[in-house]
N, C-alpha and C. Protein backbone atom coordinates (compact mmCIF):
# COMPACT_ATOMS: atom_id res chain seq x y z
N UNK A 1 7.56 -17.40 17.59
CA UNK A 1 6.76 -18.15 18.53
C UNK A 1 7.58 -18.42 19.80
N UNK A 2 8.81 -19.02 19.51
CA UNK A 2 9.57 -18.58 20.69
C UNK A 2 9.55 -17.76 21.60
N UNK A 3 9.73 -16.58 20.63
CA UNK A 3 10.21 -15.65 21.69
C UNK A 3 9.00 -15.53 22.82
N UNK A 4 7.70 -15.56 22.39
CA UNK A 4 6.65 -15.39 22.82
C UNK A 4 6.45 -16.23 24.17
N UNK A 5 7.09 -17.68 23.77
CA UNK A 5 7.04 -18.55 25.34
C UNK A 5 8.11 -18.24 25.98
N UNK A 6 9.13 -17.38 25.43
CA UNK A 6 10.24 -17.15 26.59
C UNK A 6 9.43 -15.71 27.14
N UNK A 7 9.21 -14.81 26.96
CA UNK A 7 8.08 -13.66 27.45
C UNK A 7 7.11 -14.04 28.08
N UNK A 8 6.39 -15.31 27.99
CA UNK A 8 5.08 -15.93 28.96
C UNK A 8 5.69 -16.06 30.38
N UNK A 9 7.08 -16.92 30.13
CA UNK A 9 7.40 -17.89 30.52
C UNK A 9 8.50 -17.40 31.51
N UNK A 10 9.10 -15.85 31.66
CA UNK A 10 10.62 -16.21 32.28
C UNK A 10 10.62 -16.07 33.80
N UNK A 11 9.52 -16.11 34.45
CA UNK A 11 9.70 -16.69 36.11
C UNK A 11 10.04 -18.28 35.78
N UNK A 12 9.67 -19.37 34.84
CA UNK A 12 10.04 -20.29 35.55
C UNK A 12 11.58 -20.79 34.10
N UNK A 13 11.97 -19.57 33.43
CA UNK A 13 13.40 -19.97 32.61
C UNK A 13 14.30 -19.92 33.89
N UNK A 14 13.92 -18.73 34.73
CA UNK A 14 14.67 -18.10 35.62
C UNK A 14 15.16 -19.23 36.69
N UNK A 15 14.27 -19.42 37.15
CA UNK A 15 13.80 -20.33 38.31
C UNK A 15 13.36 -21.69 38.44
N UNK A 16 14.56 -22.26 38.16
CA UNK A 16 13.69 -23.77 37.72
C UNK A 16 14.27 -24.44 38.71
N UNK A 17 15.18 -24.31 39.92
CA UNK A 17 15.53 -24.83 41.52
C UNK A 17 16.89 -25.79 40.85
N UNK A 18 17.15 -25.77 40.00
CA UNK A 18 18.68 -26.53 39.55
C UNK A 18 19.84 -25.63 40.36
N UNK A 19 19.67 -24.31 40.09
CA UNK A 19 20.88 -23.85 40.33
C UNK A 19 20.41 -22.39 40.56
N UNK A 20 21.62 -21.68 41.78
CA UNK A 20 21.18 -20.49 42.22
C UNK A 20 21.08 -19.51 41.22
N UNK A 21 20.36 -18.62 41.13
CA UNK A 21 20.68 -17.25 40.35
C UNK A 21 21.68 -16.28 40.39
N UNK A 22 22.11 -15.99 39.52
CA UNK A 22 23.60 -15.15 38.80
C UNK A 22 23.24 -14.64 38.47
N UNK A 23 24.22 -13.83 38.15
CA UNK A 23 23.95 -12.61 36.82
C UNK A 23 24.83 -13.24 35.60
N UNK A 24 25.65 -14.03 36.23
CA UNK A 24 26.45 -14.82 34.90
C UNK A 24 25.43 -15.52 34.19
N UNK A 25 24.60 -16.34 34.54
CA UNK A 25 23.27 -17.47 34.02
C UNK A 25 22.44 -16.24 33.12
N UNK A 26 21.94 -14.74 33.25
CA UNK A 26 21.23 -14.05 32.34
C UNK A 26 21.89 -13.98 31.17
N UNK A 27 22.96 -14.02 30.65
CA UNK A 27 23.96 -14.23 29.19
C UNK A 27 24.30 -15.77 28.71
N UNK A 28 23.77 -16.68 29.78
CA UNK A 28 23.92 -17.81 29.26
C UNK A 28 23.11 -18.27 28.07
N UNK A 29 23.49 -19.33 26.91
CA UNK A 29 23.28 -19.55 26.00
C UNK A 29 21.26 -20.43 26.23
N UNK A 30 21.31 -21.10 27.22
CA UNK A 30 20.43 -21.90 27.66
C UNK A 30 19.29 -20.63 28.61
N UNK A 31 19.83 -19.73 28.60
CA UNK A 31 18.54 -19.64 29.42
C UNK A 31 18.03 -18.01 28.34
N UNK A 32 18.71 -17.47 28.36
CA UNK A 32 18.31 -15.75 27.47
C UNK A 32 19.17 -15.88 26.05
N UNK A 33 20.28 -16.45 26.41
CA UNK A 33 21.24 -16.02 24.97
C UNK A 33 20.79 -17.12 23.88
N UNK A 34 20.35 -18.33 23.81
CA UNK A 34 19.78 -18.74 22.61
C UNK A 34 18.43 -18.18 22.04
N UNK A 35 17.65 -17.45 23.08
CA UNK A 35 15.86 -17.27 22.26
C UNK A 35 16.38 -15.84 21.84
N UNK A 36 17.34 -14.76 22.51
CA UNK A 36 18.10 -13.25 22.07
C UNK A 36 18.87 -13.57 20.90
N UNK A 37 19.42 -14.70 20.62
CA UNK A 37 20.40 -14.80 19.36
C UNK A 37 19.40 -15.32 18.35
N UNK A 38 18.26 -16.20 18.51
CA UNK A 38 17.61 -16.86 17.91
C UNK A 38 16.55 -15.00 17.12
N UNK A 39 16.29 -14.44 17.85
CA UNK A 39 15.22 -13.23 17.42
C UNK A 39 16.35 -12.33 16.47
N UNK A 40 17.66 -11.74 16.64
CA UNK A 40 18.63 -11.34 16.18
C UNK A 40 18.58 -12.14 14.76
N UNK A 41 18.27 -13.13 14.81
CA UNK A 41 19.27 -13.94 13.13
C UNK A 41 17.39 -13.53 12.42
N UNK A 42 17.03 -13.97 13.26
CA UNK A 42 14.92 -13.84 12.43
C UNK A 42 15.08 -12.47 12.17
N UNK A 43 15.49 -11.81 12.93
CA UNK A 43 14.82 -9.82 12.41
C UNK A 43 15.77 -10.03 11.02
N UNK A 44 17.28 -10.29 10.97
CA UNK A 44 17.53 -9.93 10.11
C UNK A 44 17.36 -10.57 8.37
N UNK A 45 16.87 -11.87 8.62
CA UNK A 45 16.43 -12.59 7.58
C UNK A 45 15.04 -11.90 7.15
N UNK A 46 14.33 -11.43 8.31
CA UNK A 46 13.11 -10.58 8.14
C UNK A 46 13.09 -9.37 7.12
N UNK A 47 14.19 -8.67 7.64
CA UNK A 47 14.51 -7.40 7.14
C UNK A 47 15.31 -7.58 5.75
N UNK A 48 15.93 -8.54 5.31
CA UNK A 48 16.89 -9.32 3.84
C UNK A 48 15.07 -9.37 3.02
N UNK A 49 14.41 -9.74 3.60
CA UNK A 49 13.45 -10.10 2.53
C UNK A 49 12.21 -8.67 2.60
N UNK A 50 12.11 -8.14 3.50
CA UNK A 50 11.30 -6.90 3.29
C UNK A 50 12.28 -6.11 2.20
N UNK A 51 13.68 -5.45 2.37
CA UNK A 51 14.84 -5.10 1.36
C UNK A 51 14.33 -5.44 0.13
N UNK A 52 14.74 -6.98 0.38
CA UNK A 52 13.97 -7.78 -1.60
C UNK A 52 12.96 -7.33 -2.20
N UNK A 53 11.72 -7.14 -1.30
CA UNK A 53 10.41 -7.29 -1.96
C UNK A 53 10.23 -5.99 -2.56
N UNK A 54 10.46 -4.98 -1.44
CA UNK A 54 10.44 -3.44 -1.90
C UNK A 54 11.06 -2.81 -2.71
N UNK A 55 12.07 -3.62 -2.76
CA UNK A 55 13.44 -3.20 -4.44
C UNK A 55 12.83 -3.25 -5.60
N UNK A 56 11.46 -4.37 -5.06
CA UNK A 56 10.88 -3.85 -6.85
C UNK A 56 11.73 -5.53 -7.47
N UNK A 57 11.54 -6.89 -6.81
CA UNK A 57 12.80 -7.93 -7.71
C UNK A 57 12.01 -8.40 -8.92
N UNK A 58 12.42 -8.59 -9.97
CA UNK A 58 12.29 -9.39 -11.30
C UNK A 58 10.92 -10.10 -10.83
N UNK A 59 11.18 -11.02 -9.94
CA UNK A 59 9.82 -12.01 -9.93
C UNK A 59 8.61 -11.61 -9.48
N UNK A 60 9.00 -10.33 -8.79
CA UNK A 60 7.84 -9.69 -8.42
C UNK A 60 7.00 -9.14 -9.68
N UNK A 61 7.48 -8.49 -10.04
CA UNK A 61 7.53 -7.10 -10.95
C UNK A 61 6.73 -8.21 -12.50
N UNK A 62 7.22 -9.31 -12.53
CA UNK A 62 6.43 -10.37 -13.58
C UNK A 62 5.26 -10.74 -13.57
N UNK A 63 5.04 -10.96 -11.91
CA UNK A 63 3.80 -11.44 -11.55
C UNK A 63 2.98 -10.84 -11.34
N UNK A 64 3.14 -9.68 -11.17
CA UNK A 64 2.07 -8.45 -10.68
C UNK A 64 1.63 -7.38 -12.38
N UNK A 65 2.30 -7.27 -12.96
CA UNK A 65 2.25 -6.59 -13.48
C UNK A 65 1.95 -7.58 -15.21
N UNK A 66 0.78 -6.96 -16.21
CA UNK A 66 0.88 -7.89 -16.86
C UNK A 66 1.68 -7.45 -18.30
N UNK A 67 2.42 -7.89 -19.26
CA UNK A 67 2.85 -7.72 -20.60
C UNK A 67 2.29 -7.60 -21.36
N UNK A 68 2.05 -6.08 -21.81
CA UNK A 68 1.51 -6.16 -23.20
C UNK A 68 -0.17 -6.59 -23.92
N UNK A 69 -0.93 -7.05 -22.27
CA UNK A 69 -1.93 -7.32 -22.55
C UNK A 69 -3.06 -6.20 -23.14
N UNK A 70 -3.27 -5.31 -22.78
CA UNK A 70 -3.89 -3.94 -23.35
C UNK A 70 -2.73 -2.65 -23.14
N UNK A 71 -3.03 -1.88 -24.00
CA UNK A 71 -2.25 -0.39 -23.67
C UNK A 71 -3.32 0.16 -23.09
N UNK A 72 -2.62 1.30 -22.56
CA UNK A 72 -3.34 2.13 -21.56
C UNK A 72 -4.41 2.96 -21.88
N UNK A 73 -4.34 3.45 -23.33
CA UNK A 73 -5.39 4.16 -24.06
C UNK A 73 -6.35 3.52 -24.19
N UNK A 74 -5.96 1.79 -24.42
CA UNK A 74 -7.52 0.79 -24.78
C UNK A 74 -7.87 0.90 -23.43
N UNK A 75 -7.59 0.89 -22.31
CA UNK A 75 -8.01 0.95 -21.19
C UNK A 75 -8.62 1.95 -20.62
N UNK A 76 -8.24 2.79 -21.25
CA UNK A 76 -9.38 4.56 -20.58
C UNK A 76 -10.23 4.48 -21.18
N UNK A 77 -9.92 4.47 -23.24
CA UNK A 77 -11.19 4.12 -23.45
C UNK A 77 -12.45 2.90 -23.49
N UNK A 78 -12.43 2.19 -22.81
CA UNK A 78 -13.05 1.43 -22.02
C UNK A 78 -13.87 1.41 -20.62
N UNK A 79 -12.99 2.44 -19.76
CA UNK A 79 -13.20 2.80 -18.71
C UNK A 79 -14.27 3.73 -19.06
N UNK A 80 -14.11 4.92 -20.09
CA UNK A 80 -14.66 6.11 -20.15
C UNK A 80 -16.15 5.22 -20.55
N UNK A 81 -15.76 4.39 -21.74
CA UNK A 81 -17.12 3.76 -22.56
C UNK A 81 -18.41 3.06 -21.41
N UNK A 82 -17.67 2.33 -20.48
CA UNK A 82 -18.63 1.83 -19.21
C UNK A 82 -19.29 2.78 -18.47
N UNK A 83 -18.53 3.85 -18.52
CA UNK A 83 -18.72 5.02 -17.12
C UNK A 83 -20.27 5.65 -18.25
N UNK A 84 -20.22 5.95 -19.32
CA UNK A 84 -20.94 6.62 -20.40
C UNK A 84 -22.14 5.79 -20.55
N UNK A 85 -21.63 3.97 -20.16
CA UNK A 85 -23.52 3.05 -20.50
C UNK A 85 -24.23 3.04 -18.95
N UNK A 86 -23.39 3.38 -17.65
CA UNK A 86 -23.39 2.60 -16.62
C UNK A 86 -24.76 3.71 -15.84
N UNK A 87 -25.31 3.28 -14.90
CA UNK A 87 -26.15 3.75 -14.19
C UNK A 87 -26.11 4.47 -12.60
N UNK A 88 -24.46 4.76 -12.70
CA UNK A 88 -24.09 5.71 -11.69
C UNK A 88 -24.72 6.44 -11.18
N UNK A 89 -24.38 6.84 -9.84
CA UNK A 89 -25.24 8.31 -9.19
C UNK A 89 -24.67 9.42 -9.37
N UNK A 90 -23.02 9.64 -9.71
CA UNK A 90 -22.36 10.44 -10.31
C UNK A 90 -21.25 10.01 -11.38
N UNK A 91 -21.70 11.05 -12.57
CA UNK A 91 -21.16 10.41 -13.67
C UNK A 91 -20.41 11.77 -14.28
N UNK A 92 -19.20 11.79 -14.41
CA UNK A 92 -18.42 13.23 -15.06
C UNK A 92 -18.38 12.16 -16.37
N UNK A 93 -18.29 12.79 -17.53
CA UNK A 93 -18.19 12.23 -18.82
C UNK A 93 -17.25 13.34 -19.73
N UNK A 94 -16.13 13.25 -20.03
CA UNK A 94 -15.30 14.18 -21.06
C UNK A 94 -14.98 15.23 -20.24
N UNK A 95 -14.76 15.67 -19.49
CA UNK A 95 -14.28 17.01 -18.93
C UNK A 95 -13.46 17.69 -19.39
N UNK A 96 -13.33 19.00 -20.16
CA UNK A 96 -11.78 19.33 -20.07
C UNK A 96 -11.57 20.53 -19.87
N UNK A 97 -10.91 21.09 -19.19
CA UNK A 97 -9.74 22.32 -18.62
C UNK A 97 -8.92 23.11 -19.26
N UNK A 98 -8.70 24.45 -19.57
CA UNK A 98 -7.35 25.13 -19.77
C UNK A 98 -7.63 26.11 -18.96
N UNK A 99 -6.09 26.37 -18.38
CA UNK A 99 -5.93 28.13 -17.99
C UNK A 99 -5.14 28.65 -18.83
N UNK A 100 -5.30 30.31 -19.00
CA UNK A 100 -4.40 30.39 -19.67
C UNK A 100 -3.67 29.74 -21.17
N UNK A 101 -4.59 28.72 -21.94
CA UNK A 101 -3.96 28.10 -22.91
C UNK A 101 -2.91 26.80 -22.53
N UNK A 102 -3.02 26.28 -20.84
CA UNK A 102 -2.10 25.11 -20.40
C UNK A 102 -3.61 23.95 -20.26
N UNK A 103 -4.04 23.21 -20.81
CA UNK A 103 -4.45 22.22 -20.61
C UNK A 103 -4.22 21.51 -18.83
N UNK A 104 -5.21 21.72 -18.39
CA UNK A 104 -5.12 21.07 -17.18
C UNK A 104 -5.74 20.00 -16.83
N UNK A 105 -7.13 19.49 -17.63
CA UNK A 105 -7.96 18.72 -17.87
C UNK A 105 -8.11 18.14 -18.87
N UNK A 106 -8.17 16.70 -19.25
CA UNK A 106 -7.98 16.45 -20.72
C UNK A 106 -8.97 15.03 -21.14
N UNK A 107 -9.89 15.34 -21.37
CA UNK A 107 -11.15 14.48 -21.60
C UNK A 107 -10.76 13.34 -20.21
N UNK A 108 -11.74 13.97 -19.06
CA UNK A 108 -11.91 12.80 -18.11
C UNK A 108 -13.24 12.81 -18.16
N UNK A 109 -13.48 11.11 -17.68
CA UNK A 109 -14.45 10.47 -17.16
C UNK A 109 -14.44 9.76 -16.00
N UNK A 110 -15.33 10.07 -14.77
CA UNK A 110 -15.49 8.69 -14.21
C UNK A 110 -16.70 8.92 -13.44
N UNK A 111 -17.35 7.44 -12.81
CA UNK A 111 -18.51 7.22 -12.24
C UNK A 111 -17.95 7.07 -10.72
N UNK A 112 -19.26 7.08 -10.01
CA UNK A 112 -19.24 6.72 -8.64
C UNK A 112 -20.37 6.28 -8.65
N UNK A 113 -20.33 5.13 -7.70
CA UNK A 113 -21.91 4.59 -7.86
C UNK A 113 -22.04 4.67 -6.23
N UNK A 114 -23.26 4.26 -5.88
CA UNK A 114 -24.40 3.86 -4.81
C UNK A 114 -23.92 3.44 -3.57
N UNK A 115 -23.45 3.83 -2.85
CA UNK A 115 -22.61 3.16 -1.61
C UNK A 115 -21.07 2.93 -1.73
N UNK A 116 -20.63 4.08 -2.78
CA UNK A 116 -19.42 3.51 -2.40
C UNK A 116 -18.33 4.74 -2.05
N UNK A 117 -17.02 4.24 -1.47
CA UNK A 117 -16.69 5.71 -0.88
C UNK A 117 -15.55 6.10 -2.11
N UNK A 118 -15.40 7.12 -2.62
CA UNK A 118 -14.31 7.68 -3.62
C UNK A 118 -13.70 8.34 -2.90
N UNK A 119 -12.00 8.20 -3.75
CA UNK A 119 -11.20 8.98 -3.36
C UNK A 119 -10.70 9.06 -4.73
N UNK A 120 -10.08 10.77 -5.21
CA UNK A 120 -9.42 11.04 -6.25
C UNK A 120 -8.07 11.48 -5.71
N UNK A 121 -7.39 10.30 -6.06
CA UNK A 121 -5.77 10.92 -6.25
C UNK A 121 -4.24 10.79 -7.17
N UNK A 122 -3.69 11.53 -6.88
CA UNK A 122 -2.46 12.14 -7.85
C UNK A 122 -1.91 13.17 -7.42
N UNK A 123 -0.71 13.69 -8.19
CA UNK A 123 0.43 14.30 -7.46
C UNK A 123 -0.54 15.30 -7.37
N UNK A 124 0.18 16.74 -6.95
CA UNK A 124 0.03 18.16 -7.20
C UNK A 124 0.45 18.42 -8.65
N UNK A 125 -0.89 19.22 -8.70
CA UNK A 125 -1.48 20.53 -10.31
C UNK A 125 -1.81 18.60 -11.18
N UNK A 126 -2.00 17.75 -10.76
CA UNK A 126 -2.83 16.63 -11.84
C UNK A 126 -4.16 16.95 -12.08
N UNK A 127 -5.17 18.25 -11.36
CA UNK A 127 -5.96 18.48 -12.04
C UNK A 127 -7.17 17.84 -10.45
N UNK A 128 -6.85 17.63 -9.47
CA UNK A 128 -7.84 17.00 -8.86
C UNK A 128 -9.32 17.88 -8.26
N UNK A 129 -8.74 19.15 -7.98
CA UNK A 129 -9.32 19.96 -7.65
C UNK A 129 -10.17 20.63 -8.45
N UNK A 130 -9.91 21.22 -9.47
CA UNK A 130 -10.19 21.56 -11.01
C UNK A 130 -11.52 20.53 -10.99
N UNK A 131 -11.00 19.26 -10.88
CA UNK A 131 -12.08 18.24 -11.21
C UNK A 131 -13.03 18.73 -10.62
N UNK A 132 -12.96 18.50 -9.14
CA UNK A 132 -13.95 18.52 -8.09
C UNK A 132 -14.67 19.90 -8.11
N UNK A 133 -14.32 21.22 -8.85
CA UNK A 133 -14.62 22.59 -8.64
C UNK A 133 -15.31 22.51 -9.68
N UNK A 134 -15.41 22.13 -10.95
CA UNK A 134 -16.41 21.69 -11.72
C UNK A 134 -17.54 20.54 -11.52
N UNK A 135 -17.50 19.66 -10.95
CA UNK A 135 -18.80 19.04 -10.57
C UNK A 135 -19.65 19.64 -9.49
N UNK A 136 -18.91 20.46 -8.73
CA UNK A 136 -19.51 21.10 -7.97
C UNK A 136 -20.14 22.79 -8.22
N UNK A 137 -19.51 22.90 -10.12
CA UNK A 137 -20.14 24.27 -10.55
C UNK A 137 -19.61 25.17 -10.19
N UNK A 138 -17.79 25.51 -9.35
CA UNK A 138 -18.00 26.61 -9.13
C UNK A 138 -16.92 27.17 -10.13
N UNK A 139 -16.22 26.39 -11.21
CA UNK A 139 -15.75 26.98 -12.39
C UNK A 139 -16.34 26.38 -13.74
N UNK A 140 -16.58 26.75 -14.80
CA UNK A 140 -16.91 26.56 -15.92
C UNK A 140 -16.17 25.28 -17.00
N UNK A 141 -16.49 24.89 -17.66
CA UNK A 141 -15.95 23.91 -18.28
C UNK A 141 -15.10 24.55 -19.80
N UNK A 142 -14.12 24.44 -20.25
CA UNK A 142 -13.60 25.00 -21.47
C UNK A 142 -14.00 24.13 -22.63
């Protein structure tokens, strides 16, 4: 917030009729060098705690994330089970894929409903395309 009224403000930091203008007075502590030292100590306390957060710290990583409450399998199948009662406008149900004998697809499900915008993503060869080339019919289902 400072810094912001010294940036509104420096015709009259500059110029306040006390005393002539220098070039010594632009490094002085009172007129540039306290709100320049003051932004210097903030970026870097700024940047100490962006460091923290993104490291991934303990307290983060507790709060966000929950223990043990479902595994991930009760959770697909759940996902899959809703997608299978639900009244979607597009509904893939079980899909699955091989080339060659490599499994590329492995029982997916999911819905898209009525206004809303999808995006499918994951690394490269997770199968996204595959997906999309079968709902759209232009490869076969195994």
């Amino acid at each position: 917030m400072r810094s912001a009224f010294v940036a509104a403000n420096l015709y009259s930091i500059l110029c306040d009729g006390t005393e002539p203008l220098d070039k010594v007075f632009l490094g002085s502590i009172n007129r540039f060098g306290g709100p320049i030292l003051y932004l210097f100590i903030q970026m870097f306390i700024y940047f100490a705690i962006l460091i923290w957060a993104d490291s991934g710290s303990r307290h983060l990583r507790e709060t966000t994330h929950g223990h043990g409450k479902t595994s991930s399998k009760e959770d697909v199948a759940a996902a899959a089970q809703a997608v299978a009662s639900s009244d979607d406008v597009l509904r893939v149900l079980n899909i699955s894929k091989s080339y060659n004998g490599k499994q590329v697809l492995d029982d997916v499900s999911m819905g898209v409903s009525t206004d809303t915008v999808f995006a499918l993503l994951g690394p490269n060869g997770a199968g996204k395309t595959t997906t999309f080339n079968i709902i759209r019919t232009h490869i076969s289902l195994t």
